[in-house]
PDB file of N, CA and C in Angstrom:
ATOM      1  N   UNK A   1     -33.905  14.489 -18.871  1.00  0.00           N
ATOM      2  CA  UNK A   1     -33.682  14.350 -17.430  1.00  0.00           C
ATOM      3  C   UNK A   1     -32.206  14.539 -17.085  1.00  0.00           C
ATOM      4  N   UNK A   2     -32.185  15.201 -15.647  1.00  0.00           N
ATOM      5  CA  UNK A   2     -30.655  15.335 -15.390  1.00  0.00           C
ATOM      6  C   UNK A   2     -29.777  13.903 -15.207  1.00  0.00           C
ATOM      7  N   UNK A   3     -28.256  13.781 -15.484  1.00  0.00           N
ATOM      8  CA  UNK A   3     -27.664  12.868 -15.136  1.00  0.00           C
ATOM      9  C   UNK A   3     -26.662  13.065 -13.983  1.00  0.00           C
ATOM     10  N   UNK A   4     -27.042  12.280 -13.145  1.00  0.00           N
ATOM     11  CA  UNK A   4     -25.756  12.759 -11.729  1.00  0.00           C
ATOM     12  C   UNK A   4     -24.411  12.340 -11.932  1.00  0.00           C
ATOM     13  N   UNK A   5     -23.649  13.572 -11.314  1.00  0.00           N
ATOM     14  CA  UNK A   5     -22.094  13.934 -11.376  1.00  0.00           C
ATOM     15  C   UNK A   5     -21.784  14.227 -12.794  1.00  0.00           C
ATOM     16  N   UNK A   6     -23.008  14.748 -13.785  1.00  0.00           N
ATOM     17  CA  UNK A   6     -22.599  15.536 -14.703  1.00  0.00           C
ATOM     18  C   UNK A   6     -23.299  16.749 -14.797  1.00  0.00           C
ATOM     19  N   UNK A   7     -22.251  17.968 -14.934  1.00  0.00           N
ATOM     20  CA  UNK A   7     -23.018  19.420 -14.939  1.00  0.00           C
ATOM     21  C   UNK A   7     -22.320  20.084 -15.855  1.00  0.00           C
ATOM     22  N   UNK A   8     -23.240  20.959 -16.570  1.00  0.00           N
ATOM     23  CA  UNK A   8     -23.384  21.346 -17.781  1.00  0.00           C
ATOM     24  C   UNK A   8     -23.247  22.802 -17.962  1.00  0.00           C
ATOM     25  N   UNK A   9     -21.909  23.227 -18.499  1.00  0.00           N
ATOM     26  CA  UNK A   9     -21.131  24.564 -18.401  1.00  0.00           C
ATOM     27  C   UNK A   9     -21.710  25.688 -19.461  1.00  0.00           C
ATOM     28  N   UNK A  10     -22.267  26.251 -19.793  1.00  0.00           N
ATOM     29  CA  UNK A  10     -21.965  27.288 -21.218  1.00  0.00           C
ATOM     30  C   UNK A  10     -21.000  28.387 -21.207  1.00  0.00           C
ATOM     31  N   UNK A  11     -20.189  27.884 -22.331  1.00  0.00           N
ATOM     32  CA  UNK A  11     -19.281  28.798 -22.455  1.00  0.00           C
ATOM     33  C   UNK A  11     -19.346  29.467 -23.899  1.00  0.00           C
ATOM     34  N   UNK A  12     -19.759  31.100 -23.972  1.00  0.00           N
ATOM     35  CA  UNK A  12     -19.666  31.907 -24.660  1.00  0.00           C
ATOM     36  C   UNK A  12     -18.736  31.301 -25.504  1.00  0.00           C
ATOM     37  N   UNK A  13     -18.626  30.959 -27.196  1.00  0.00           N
ATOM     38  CA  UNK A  13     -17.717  31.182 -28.324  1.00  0.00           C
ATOM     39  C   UNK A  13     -17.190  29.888 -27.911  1.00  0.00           C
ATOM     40  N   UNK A  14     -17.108  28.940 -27.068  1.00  0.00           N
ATOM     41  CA  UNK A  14     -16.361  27.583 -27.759  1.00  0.00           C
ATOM     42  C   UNK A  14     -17.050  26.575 -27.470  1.00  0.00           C
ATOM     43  N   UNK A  15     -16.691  26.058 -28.318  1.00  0.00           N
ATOM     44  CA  UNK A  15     -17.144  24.726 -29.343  1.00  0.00           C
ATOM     45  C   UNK A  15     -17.459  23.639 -28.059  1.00  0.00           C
ATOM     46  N   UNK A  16     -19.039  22.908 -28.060  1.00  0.00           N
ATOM     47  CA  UNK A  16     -18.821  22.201 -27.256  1.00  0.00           C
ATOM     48  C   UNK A  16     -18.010  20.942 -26.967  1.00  0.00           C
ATOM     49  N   UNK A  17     -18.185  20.658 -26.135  1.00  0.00           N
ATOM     50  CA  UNK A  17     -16.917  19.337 -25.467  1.00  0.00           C
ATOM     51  C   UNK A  17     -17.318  18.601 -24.029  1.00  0.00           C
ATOM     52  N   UNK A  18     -17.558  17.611 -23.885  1.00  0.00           N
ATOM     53  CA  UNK A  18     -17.249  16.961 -22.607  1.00  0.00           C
ATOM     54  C   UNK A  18     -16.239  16.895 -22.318  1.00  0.00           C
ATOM     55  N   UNK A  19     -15.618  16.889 -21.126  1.00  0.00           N
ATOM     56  CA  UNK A  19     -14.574  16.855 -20.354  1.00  0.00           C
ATOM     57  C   UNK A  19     -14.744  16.216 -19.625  1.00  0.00           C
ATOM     58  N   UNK A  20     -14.013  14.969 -19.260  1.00  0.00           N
ATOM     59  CA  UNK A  20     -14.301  13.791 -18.266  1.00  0.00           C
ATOM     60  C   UNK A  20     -12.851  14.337 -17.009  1.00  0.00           C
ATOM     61  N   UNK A  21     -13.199  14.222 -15.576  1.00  0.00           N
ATOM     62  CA  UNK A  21     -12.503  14.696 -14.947  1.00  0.00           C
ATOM     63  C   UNK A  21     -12.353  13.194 -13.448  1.00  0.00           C
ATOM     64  N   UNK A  22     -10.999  13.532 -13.311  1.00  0.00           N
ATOM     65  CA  UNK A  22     -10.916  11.953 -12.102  1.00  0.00           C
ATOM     66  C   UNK A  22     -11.854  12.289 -10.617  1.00  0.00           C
ATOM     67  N   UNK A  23     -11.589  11.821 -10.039  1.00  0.00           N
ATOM     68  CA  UNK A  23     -11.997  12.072  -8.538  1.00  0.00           C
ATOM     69  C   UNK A  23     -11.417  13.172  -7.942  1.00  0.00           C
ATOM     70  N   UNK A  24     -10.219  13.655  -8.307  1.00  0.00           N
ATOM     71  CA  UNK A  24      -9.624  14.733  -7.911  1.00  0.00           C
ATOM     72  C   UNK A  24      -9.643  15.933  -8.925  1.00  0.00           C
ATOM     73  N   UNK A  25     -10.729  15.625  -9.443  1.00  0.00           N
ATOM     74  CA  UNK A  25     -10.771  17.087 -10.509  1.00  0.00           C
ATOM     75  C   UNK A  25      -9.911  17.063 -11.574  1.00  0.00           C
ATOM     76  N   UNK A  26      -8.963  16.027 -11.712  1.00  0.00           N
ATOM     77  CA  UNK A  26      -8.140  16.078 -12.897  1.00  0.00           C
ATOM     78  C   UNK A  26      -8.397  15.761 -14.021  1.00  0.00           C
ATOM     79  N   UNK A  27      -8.088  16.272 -14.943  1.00  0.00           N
ATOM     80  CA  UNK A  27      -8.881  16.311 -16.646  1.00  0.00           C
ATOM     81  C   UNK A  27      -8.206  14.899 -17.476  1.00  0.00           C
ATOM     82  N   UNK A  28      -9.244  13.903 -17.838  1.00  0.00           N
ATOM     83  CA  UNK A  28      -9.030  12.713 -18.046  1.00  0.00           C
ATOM     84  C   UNK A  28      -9.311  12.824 -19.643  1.00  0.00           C
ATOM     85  N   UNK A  29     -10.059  13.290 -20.377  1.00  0.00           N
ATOM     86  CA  UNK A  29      -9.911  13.422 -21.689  1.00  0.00           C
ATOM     87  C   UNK A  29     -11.192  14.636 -21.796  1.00  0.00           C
ATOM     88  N   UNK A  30     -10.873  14.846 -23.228  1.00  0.00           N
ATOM     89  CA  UNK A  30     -12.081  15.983 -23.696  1.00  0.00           C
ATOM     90  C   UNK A  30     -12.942  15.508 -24.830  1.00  0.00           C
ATOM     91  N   UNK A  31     -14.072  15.251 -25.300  1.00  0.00           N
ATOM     92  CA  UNK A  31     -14.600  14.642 -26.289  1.00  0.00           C
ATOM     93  C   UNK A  31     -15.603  15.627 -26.565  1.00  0.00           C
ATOM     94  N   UNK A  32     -15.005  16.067 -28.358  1.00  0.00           N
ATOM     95  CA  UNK A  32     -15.926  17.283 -29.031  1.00  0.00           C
ATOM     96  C   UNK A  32     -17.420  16.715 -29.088  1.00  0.00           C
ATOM     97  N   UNK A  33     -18.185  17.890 -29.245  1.00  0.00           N
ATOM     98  CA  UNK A  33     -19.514  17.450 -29.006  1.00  0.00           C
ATOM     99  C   UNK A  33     -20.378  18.009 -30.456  1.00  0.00           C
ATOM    100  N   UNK A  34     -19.320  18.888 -30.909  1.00  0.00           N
ATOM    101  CA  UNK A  34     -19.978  19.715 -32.312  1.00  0.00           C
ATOM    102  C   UNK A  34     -20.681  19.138 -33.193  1.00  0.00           C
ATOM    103  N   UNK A  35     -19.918  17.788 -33.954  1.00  0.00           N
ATOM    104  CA  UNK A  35     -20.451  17.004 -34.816  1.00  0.00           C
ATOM    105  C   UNK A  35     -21.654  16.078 -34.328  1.00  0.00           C
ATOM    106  N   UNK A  36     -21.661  15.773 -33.242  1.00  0.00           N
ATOM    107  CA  UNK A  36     -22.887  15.182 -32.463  1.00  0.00           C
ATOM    108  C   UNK A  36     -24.496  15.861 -32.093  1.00  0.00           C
ATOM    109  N   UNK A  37     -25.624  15.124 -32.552  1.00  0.00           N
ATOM    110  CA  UNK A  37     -27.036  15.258 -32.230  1.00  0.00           C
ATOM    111  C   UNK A  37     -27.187  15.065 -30.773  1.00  0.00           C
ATOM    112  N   UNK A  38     -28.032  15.479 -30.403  1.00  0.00           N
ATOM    113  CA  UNK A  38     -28.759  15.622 -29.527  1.00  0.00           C
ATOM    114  C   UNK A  38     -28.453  13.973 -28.669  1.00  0.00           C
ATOM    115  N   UNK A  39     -29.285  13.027 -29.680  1.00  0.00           N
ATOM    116  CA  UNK A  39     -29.606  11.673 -29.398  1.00  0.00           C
ATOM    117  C   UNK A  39     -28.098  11.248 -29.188  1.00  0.00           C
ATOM    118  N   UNK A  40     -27.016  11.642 -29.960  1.00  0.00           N
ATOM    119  CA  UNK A  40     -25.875  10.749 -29.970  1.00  0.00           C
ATOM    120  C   UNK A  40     -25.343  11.203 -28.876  1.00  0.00           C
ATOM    121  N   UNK A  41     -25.555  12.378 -28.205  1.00  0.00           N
ATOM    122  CA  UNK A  41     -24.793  12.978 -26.849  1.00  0.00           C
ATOM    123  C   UNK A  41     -25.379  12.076 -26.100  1.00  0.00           C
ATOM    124  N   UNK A  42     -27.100  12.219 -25.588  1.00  0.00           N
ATOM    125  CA  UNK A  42     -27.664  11.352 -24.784  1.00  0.00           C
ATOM    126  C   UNK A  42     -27.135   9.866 -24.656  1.00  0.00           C
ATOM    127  N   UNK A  43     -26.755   9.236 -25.554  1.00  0.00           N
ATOM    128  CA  UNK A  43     -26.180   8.010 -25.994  1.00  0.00           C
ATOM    129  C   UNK A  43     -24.883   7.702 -25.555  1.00  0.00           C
ATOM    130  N   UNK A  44     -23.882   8.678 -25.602  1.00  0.00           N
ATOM    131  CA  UNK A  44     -22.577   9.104 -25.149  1.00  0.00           C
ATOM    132  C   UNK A  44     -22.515   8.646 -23.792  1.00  0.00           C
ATOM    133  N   UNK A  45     -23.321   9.832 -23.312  1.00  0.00           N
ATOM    134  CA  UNK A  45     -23.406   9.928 -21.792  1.00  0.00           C
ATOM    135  C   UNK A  45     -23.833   8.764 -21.546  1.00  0.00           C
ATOM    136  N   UNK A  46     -24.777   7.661 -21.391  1.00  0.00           N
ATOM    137  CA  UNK A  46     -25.460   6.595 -21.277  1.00  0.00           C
ATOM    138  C   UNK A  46     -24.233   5.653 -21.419  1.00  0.00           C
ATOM    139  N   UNK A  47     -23.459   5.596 -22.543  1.00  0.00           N
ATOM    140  CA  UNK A  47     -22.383   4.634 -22.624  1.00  0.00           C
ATOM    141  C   UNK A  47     -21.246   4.956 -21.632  1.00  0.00           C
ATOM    142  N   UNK A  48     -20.739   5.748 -21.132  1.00  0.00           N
ATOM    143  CA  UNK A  48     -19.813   6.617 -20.120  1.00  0.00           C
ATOM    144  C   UNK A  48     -20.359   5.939 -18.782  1.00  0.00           C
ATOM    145  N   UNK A  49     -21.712   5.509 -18.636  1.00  0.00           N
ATOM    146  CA  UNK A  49     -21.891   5.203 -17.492  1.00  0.00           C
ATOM    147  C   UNK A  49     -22.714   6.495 -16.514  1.00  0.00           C
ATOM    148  N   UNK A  50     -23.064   7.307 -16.737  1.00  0.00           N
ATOM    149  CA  UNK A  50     -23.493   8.326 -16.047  1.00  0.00           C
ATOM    150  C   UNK A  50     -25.223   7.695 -15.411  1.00  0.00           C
ATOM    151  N   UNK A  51     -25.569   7.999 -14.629  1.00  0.00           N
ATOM    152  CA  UNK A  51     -26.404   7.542 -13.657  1.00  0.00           C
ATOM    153  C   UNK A  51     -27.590   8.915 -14.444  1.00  0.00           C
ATOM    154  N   UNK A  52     -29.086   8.340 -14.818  1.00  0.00           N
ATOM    155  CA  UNK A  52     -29.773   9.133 -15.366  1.00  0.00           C
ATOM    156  C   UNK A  52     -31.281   9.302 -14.961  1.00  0.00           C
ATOM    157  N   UNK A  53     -31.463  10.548 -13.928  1.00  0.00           N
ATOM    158  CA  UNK A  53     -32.329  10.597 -12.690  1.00  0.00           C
ATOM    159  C   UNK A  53     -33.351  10.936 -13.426  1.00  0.00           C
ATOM    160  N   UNK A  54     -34.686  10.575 -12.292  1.00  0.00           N
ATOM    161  CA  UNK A  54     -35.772  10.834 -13.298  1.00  0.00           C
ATOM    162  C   UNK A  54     -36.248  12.157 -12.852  1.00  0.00           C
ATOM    163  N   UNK A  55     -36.306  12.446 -12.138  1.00  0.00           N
ATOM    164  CA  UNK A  55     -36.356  14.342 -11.782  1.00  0.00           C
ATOM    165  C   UNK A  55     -35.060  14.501 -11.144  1.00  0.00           C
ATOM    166  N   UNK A  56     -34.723  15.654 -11.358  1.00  0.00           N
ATOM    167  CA  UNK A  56     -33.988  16.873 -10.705  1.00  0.00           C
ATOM    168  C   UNK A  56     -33.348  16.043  -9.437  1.00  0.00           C
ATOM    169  N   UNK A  57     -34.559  16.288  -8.520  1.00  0.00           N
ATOM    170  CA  UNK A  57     -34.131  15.908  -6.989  1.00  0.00           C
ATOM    171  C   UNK A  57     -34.118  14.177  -6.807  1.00  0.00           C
ATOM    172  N   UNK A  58     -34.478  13.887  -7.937  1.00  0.00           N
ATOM    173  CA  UNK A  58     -34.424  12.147  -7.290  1.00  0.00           C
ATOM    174  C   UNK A  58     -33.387  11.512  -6.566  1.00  0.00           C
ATOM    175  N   UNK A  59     -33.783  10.650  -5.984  1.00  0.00           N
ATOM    176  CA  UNK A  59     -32.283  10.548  -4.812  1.00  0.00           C
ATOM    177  C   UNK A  59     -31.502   8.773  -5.934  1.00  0.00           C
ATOM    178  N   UNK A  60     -30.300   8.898  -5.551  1.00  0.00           N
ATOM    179  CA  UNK A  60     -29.534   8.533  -6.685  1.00  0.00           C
ATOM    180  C   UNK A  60     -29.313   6.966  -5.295  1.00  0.00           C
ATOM    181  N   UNK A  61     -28.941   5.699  -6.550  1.00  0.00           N
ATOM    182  CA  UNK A  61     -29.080   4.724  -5.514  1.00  0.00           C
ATOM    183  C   UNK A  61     -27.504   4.646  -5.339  1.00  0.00           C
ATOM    184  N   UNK A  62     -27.353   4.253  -4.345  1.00  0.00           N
ATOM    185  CA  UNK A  62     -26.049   4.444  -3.572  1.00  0.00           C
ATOM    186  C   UNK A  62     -24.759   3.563  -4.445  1.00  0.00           C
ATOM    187  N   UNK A  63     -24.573   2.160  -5.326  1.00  0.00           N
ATOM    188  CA  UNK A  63     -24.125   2.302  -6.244  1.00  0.00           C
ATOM    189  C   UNK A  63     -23.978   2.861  -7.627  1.00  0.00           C
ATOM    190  N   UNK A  64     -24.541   3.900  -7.419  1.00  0.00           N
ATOM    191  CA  UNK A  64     -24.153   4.876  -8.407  1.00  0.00           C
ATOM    192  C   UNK A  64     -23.916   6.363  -8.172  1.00  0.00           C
ATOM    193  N   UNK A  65     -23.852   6.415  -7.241  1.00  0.00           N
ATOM    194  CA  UNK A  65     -23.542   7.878  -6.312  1.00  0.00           C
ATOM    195  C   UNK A  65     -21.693   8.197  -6.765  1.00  0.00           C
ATOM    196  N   UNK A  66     -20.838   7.387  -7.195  1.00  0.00           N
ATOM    197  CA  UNK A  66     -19.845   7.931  -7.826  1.00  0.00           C
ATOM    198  C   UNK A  66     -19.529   7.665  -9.321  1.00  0.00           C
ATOM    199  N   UNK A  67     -20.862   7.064 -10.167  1.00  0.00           N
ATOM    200  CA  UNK A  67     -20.724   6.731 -10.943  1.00  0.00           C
ATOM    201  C   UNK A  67     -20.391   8.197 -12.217  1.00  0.00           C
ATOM    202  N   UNK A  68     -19.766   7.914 -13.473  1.00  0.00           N
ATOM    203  CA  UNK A  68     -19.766   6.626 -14.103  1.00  0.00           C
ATOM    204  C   UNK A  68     -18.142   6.129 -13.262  1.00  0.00           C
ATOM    205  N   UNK A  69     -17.307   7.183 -12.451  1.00  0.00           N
ATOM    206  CA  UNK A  69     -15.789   6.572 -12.125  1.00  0.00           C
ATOM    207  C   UNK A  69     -15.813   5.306 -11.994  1.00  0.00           C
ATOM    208  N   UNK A  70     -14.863   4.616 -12.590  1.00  0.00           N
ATOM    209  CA  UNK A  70     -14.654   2.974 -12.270  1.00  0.00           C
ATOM    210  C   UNK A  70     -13.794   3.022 -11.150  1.00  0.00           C
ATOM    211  N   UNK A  71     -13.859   1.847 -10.466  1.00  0.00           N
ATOM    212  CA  UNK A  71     -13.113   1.361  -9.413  1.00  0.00           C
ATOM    213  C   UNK A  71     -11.772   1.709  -9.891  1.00  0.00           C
ATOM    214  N   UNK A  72     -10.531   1.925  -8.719  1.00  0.00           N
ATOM    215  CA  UNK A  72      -9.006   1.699  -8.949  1.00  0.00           C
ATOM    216  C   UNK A  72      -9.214   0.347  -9.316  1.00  0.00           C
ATOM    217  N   UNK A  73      -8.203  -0.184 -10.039  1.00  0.00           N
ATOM    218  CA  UNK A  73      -7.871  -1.112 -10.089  1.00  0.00           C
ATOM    219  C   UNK A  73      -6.980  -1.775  -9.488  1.00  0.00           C
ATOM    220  N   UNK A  74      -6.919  -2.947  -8.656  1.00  0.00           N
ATOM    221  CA  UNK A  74      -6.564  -3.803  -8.143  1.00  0.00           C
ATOM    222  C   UNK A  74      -5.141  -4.465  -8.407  1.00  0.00           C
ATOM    223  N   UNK A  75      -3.790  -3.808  -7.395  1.00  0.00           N
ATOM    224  CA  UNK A  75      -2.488  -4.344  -8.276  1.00  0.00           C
ATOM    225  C   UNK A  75      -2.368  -5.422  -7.883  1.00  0.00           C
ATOM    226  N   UNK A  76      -1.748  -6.083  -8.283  1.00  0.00           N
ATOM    227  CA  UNK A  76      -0.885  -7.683  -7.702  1.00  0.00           C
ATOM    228  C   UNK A  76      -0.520  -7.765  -6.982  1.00  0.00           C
ATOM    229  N   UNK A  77      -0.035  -8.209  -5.704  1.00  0.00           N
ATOM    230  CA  UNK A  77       0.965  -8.277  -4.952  1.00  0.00           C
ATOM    231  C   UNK A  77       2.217  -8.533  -4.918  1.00  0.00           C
ATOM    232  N   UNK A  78       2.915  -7.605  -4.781  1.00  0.00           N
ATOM    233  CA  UNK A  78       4.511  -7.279  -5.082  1.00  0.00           C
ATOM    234  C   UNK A  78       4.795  -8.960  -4.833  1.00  0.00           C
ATOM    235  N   UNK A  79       5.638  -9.635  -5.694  1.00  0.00           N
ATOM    236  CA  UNK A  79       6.681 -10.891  -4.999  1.00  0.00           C
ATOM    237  C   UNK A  79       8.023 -10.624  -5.124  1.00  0.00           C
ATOM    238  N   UNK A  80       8.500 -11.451  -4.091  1.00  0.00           N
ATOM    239  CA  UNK A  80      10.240 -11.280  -4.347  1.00  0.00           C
ATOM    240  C   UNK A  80      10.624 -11.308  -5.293  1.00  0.00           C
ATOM    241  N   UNK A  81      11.825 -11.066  -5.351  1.00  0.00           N
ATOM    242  CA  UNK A  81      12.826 -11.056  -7.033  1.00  0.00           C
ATOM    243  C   UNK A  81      12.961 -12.990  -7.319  1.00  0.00           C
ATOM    244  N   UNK A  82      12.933 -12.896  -8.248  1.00  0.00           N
ATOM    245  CA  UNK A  82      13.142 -14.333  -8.922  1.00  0.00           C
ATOM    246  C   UNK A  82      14.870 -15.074  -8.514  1.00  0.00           C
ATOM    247  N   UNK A  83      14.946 -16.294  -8.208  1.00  0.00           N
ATOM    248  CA  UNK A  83      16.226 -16.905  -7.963  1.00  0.00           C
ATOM    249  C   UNK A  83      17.557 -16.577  -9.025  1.00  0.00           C
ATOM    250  N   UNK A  84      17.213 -15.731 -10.086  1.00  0.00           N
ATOM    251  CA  UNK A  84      18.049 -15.555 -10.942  1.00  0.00           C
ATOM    252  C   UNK A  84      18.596 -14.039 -10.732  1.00  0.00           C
ATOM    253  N   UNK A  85      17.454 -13.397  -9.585  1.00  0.00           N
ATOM    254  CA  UNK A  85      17.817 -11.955  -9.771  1.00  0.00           C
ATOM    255  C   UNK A  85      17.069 -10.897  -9.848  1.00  0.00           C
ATOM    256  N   UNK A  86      16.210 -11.358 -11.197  1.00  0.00           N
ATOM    257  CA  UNK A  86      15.661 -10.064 -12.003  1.00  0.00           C
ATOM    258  C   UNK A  86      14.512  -9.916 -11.067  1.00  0.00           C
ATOM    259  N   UNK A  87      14.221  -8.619 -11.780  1.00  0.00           N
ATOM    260  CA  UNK A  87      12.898  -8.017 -10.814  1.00  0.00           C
ATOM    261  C   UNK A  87      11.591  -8.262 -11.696  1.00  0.00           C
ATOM    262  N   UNK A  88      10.494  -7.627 -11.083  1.00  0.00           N
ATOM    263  CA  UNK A  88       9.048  -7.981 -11.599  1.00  0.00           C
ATOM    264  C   UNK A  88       9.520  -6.462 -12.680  1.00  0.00           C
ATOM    265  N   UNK A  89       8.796  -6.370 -13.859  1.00  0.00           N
ATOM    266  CA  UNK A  89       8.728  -5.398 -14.489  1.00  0.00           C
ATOM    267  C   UNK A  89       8.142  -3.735 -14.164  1.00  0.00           C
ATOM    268  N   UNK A  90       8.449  -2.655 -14.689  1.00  0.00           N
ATOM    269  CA  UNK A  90       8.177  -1.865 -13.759  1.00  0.00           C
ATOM    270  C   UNK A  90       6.081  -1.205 -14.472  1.00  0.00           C
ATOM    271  N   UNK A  91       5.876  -0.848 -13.737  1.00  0.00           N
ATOM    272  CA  UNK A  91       4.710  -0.225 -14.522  1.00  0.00           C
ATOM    273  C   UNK A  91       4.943   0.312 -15.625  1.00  0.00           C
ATOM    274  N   UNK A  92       3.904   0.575 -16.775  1.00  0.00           N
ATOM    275  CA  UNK A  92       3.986   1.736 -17.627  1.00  0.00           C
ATOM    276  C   UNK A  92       3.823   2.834 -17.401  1.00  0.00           C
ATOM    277  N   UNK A  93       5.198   3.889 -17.556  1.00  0.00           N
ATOM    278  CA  UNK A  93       4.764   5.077 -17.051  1.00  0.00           C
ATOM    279  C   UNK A  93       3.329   5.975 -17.678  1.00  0.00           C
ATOM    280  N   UNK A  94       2.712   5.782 -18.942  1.00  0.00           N
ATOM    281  CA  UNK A  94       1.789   5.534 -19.236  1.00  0.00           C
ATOM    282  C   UNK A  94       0.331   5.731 -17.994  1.00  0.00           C
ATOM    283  N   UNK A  95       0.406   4.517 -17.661  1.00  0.00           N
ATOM    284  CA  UNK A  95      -0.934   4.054 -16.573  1.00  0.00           C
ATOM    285  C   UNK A  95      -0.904   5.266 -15.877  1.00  0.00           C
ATOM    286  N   UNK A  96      -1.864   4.985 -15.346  1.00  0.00           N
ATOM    287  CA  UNK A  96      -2.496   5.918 -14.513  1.00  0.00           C
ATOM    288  C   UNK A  96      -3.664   5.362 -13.203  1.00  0.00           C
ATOM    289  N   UNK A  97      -3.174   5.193 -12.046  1.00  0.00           N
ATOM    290  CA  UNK A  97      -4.044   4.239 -11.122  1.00  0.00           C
ATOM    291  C   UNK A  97      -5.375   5.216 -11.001  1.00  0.00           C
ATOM    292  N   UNK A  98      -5.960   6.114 -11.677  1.00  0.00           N
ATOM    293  CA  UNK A  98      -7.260   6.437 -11.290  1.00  0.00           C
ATOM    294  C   UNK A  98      -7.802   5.945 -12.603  1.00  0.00           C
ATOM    295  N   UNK A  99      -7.544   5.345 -13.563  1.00  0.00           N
ATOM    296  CA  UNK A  99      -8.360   4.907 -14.766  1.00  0.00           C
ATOM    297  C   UNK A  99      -8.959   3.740 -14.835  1.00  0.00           C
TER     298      UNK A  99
END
């Protein structure tokens, strides 16, 4: 059965791969698919969170209509600088607020 907000590319000569992409189309990681069965892809996808329709056209329930994307996450609220001065630490440039 199909899984919604995942669609399935063939590309002549390379090696398969999922490609997980943000809300804005941006490429969030790639995970080879070569060494993987059938069952362990299905399994993959299932753990990723992907929403898994029972026909084609089934209509998808509305918390899961952007699934598997997780929510932004939720920052702190900025506080003033501390009586000594220092500031709150800065993010890791690292992070990434769509993950």
């Amino acid at each position: 059965p199909p899984s919604h907000n995942l669609e399935m590319k063939h590309l002549p000569g390379a090696d398969p791969e999922l490609v997980l992409l943000s809300h804005r189309y941006e490429e969030l990681e790639r995970i080879p698919l070569s060494d993987m069965t059938r069952e362990e892809i299905n399994q993959l996808v299932q753990e990723l969170g992907f929403y898994r329709k029972e026909t084609p056209d089934a209509p998808v329930p509305e918390e899961f209509q952007f699934a598997p994307a997780r929510p932004l996450p939720t920052l702190p609220p900025r506080q003033a600088p501390a009586a000594d001065g220092k500031t709150l630490p800065e993010r890791d440039k690292g992070e990434h607020p769509d993950l």
